[in-house]
N, C-alpha and C. Protein backbone atom coordinates (compact mmCIF):
# COMPACT_ATOMS: atom_id res chain seq x y z
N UNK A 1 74.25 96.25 77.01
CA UNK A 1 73.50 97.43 77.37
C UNK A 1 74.38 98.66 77.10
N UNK A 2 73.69 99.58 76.70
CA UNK A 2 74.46 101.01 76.29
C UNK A 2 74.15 102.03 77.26
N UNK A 3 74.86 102.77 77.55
CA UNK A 3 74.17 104.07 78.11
C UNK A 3 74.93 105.29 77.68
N UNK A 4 73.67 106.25 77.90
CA UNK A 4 74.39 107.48 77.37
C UNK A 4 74.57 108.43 78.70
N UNK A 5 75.47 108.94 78.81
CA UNK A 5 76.05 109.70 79.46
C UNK A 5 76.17 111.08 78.95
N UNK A 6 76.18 112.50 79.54
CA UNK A 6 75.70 113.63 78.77
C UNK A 6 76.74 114.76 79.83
N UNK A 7 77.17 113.86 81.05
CA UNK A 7 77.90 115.01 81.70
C UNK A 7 78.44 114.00 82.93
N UNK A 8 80.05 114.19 83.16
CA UNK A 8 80.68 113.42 84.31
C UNK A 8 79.56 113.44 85.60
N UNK A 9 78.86 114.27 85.60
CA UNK A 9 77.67 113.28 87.29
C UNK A 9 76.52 112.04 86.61
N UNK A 10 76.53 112.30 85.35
CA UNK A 10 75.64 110.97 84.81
C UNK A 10 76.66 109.74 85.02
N UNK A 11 78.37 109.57 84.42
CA UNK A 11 79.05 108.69 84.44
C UNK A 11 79.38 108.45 85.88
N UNK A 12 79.52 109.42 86.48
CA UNK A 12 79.09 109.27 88.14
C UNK A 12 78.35 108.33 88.97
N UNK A 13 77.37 108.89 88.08
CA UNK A 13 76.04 108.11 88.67
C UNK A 13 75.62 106.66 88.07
N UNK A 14 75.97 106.11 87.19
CA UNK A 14 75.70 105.51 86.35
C UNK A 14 77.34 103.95 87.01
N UNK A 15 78.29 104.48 87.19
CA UNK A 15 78.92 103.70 88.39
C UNK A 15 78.28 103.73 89.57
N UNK A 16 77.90 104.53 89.96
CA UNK A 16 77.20 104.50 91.75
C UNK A 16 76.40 103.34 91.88
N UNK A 17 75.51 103.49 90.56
CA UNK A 17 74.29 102.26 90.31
C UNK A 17 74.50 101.11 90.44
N UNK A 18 75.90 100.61 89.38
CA UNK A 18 76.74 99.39 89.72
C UNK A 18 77.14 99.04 90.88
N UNK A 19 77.50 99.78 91.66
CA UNK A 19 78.37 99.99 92.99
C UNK A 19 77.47 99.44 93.81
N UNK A 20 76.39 100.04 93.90
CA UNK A 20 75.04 99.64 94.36
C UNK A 20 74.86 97.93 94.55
N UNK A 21 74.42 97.66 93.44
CA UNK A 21 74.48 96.37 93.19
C UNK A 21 75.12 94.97 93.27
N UNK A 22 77.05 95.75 93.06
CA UNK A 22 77.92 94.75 93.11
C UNK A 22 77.97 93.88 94.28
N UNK A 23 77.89 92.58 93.87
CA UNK A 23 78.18 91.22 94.94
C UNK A 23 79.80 91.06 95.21
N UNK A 24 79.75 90.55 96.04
CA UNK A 24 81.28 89.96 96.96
C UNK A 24 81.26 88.90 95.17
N UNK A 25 82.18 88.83 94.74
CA UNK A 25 83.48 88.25 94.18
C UNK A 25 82.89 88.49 92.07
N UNK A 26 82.57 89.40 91.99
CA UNK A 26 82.74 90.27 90.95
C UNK A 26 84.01 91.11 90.68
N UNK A 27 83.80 90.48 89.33
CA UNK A 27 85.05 91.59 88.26
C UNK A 27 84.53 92.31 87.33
N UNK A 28 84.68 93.71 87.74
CA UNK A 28 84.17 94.89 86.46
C UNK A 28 85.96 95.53 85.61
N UNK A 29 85.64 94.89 84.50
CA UNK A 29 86.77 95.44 83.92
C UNK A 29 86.86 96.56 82.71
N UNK A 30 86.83 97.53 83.22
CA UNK A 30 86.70 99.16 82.82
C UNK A 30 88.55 99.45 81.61
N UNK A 31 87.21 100.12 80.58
CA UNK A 31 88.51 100.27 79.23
C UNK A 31 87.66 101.48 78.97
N UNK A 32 89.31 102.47 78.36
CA UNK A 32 88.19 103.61 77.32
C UNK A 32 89.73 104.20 77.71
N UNK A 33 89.89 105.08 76.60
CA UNK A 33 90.92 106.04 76.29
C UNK A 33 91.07 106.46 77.62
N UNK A 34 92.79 107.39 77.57
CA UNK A 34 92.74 108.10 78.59
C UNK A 34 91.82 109.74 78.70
N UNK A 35 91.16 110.58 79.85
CA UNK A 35 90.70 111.54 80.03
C UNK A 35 88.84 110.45 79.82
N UNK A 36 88.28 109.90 79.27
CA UNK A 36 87.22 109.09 78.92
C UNK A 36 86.07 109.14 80.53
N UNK A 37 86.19 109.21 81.47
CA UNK A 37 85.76 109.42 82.90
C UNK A 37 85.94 108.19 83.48
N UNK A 38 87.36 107.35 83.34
CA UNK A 38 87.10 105.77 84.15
C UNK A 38 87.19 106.02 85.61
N UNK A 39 88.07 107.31 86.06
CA UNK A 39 88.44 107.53 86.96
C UNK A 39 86.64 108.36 87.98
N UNK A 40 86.09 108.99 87.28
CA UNK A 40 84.88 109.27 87.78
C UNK A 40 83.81 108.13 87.85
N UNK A 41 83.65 107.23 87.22
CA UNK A 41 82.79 106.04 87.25
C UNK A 41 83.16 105.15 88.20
N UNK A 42 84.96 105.08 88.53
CA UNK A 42 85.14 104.51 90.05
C UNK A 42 84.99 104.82 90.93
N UNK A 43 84.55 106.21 90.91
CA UNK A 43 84.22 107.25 92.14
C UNK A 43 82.92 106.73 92.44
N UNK A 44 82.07 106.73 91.48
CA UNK A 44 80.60 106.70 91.79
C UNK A 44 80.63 105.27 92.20
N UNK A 45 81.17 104.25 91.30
CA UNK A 45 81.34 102.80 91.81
C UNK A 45 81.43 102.37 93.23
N UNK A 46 82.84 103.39 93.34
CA UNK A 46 83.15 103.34 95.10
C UNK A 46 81.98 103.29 96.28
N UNK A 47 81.48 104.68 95.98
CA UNK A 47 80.11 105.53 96.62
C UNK A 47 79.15 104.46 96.77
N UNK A 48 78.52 103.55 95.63
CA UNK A 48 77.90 102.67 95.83
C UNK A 48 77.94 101.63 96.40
N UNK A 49 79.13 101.31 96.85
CA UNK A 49 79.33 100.22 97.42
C UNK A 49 79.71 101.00 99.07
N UNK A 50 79.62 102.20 99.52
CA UNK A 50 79.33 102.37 100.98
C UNK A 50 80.81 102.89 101.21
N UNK A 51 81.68 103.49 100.07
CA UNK A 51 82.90 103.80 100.54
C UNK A 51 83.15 105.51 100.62
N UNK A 52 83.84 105.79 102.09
CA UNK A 52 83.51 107.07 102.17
C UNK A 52 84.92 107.86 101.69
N UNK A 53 85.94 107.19 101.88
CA UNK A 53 87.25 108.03 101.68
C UNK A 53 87.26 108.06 99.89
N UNK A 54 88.24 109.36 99.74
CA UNK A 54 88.28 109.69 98.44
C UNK A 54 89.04 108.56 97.67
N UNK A 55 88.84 108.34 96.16
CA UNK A 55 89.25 107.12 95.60
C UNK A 55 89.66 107.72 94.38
N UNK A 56 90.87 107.53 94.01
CA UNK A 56 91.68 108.10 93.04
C UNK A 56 92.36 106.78 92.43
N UNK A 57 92.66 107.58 90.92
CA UNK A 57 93.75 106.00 90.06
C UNK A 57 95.08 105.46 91.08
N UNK A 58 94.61 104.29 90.91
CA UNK A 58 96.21 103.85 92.00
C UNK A 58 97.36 103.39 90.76
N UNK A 59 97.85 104.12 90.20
CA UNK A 59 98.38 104.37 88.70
C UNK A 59 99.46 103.76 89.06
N UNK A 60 100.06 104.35 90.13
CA UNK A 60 102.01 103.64 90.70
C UNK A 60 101.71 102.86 91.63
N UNK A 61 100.73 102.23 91.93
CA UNK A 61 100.53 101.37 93.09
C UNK A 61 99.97 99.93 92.49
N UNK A 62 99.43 99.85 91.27
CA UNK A 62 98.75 98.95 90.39
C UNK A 62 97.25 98.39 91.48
N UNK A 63 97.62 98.19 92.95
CA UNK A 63 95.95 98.12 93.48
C UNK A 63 96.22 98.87 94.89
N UNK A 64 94.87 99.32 95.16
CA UNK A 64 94.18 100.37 96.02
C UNK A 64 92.72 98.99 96.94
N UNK A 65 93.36 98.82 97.98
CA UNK A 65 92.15 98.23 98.68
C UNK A 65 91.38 99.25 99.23
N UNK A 66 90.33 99.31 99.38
CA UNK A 66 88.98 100.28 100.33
C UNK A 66 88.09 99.17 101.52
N UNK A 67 87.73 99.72 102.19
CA UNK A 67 86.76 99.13 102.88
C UNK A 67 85.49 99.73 102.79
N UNK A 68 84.46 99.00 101.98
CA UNK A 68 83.23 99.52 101.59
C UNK A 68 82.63 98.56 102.90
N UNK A 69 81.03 99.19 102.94
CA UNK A 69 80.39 99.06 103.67
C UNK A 69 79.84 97.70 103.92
N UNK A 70 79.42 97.24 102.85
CA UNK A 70 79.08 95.37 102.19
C UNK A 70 80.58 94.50 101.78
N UNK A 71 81.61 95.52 101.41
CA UNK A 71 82.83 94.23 101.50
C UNK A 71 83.57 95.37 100.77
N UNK A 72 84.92 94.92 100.72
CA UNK A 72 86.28 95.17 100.29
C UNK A 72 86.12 95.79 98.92
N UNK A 73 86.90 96.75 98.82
CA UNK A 73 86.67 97.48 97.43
C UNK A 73 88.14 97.33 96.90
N UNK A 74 88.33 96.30 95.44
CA UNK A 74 90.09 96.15 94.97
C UNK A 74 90.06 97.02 93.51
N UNK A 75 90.88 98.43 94.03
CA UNK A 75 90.47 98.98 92.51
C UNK A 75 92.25 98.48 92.11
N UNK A 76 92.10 98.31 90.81
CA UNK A 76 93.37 97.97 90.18
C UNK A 76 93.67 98.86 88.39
N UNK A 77 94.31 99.44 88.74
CA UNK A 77 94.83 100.51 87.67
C UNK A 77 96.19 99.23 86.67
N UNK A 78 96.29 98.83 85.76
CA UNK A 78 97.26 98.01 85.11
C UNK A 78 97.75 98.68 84.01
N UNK A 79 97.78 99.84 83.67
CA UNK A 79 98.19 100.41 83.13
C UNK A 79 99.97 100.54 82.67
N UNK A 80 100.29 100.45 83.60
CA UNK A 80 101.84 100.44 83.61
C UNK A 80 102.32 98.76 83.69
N UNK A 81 101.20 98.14 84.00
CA UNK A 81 101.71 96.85 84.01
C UNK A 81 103.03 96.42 82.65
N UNK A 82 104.05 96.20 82.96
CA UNK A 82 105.14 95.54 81.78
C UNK A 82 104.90 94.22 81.60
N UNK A 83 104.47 93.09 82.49
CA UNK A 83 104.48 92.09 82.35
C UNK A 83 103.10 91.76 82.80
N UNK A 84 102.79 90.72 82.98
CA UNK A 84 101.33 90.32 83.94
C UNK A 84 101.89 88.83 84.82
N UNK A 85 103.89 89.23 84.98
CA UNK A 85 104.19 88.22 86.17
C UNK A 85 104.21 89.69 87.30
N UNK A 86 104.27 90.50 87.15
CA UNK A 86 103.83 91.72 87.98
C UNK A 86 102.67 91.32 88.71
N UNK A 87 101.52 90.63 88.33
CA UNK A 87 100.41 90.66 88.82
C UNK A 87 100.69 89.72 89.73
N UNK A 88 101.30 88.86 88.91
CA UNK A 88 101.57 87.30 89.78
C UNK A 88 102.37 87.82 91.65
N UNK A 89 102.90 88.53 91.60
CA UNK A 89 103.55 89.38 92.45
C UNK A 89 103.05 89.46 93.82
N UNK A 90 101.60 90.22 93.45
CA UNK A 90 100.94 90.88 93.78
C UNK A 90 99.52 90.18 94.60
N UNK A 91 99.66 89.12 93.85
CA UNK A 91 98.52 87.78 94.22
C UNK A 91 97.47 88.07 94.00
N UNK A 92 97.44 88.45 92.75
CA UNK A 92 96.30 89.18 92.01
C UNK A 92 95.06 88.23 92.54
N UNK A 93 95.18 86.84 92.07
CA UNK A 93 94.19 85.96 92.73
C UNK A 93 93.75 85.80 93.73
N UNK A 94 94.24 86.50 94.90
CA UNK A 94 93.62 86.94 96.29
C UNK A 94 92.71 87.89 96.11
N UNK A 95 92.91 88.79 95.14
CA UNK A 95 91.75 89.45 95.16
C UNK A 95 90.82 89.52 94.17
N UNK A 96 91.25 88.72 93.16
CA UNK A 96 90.47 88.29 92.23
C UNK A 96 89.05 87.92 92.60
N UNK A 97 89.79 86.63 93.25
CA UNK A 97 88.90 85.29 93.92
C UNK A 97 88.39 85.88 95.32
N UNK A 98 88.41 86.63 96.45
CA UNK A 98 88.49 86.94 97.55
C UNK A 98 86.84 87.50 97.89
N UNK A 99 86.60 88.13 98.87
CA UNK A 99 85.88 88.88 99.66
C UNK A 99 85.50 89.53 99.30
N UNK A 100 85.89 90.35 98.15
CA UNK A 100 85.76 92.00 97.79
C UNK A 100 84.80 91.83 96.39
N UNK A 101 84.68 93.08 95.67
CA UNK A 101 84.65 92.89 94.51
C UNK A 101 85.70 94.28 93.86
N UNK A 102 85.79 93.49 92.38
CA UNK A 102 87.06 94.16 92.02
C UNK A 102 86.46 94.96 90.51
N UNK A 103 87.70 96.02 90.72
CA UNK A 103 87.29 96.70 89.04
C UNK A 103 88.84 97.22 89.05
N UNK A 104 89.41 96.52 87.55
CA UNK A 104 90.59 96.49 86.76
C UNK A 104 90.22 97.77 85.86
N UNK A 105 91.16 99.09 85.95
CA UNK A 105 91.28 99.86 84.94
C UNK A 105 92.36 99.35 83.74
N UNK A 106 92.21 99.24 82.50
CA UNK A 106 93.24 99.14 81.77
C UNK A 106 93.21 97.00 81.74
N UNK A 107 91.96 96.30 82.04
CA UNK A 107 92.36 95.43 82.20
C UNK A 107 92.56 94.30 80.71
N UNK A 108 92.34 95.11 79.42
CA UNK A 108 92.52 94.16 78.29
C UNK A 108 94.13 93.92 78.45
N UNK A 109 95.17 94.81 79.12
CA UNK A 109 95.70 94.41 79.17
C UNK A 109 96.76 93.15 80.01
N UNK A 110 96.00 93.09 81.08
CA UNK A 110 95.85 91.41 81.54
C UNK A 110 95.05 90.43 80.99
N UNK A 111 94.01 90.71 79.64
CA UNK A 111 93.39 89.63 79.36
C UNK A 111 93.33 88.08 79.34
N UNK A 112 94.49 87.85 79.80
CA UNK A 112 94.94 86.41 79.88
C UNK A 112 94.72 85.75 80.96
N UNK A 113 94.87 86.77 82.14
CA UNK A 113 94.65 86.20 83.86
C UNK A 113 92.96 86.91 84.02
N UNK A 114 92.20 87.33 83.43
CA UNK A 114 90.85 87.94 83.87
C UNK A 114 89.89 86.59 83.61
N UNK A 115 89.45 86.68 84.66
CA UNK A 115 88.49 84.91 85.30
C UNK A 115 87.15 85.08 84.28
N UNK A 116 86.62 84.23 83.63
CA UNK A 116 85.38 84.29 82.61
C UNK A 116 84.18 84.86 83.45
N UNK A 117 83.99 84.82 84.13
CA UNK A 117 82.99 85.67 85.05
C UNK A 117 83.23 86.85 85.16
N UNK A 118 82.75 88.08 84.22
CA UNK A 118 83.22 89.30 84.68
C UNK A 118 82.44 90.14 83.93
N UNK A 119 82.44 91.79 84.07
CA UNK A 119 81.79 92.96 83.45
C UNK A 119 82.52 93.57 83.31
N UNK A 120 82.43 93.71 81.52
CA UNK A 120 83.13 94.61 81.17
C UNK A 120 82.71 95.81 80.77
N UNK A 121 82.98 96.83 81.06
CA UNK A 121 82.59 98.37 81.26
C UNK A 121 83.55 99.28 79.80
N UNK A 122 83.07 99.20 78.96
CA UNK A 122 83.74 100.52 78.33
C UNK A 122 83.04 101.57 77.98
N UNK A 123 83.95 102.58 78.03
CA UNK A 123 83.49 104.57 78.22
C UNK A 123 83.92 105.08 76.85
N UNK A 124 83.36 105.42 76.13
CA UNK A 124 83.72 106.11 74.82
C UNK A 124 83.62 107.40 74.71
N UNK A 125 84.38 108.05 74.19
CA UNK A 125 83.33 109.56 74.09
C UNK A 125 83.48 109.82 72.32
N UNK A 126 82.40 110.74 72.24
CA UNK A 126 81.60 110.84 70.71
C UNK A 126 81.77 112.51 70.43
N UNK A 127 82.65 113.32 70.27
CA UNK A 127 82.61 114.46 70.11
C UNK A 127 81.51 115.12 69.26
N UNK A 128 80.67 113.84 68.59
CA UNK A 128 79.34 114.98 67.55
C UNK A 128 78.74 115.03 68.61
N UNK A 129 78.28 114.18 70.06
CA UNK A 129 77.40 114.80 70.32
C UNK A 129 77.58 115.62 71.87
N UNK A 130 78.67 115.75 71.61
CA UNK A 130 79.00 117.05 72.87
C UNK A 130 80.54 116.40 73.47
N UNK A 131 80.94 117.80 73.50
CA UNK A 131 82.28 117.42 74.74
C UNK A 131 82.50 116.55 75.64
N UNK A 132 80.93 116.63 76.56
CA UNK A 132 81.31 115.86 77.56
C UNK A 132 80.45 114.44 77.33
N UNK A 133 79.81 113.92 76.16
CA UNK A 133 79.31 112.77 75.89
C UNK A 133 80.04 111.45 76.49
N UNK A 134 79.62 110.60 76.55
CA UNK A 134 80.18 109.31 76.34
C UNK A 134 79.18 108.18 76.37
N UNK A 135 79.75 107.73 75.92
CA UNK A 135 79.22 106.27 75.39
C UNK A 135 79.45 104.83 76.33
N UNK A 136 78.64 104.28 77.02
CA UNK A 136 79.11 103.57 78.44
C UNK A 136 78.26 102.23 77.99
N UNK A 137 79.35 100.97 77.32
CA UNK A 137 79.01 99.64 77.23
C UNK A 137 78.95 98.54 78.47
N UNK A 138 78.35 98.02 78.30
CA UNK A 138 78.30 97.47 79.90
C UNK A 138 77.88 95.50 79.58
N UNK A 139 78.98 94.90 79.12
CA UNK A 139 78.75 93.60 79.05
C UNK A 139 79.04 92.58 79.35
N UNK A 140 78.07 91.67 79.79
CA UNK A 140 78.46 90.78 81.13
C UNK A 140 78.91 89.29 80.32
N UNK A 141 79.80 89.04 81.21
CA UNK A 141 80.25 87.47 80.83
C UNK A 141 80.25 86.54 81.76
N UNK A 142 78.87 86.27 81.91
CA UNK A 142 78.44 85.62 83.31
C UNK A 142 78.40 83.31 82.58
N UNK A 143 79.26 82.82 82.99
CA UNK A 143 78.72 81.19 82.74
C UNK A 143 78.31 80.41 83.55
């Protein structure tokens, strides 16, 4: 599924929707250049899932737990990840597998530990058709 996005409250909103929806032990794994709105689509993500405190990249922290309203919110920024025994660290699989549902920024680059059950989210942006365009893929790898 594609969507078009025309201004950061559509990519807003367009996570909120997901957010909405997401079940206890989902993985949304969000890619797209940096500045792209991943950081606004987790906002709206957040929102949907019943979370009231502000939600920002956990960039030096690699994960950010929330308490959403329907369950645990694990945002995970991997960006800086050097290794993916970092993750191992971290017990990534607690929250992989756990209570919550999770969304990995930057997660092609763990592609190796990301469980075949998952949504992957990428944000493009298209400068012909406006500044603030983007391009929002949304494809599931459900077995």
């Amino acid at each position: 599924m594609t969507i078009d996005s025309f201004q950061a409250q559509d990519t807003f909103q367009i996570g909120y929707q997901m957010g909405v929806t997401a079940k206890k032990g989902e993985v949304y794994c969000l890619s797209g250049d940096l500045g792209v709105g991943k950081t606004v689509f987790t906002q709206g993500f957040a929102k949907g899932l019943g979370i009231k405190e502000a939600v920002n990249s956990p960039t030096f922290t690699i994960v950010q737990q929330y308490d959403g309203e329907r369950m645990p919110f694990y945002h995970f920024d991997v960006y800086r990840i050097a290794d993916v025994d970092e993750m191992e660290e971290i017990g990534y699989e607690d929250y992989f597998y756990g209570e919550g549902v999770c969304l990995i920024e930057w997660a092609e680059l763990i592609e190796e530990l990301l469980p075949q059950n998952r949504t992957k989210v990428i944000i493009k942006k298209d400068l012909e058709k406006g500044f603030d365009y983007r391009k929002i893929t949304v494809l599931e790898n459900k077995q």
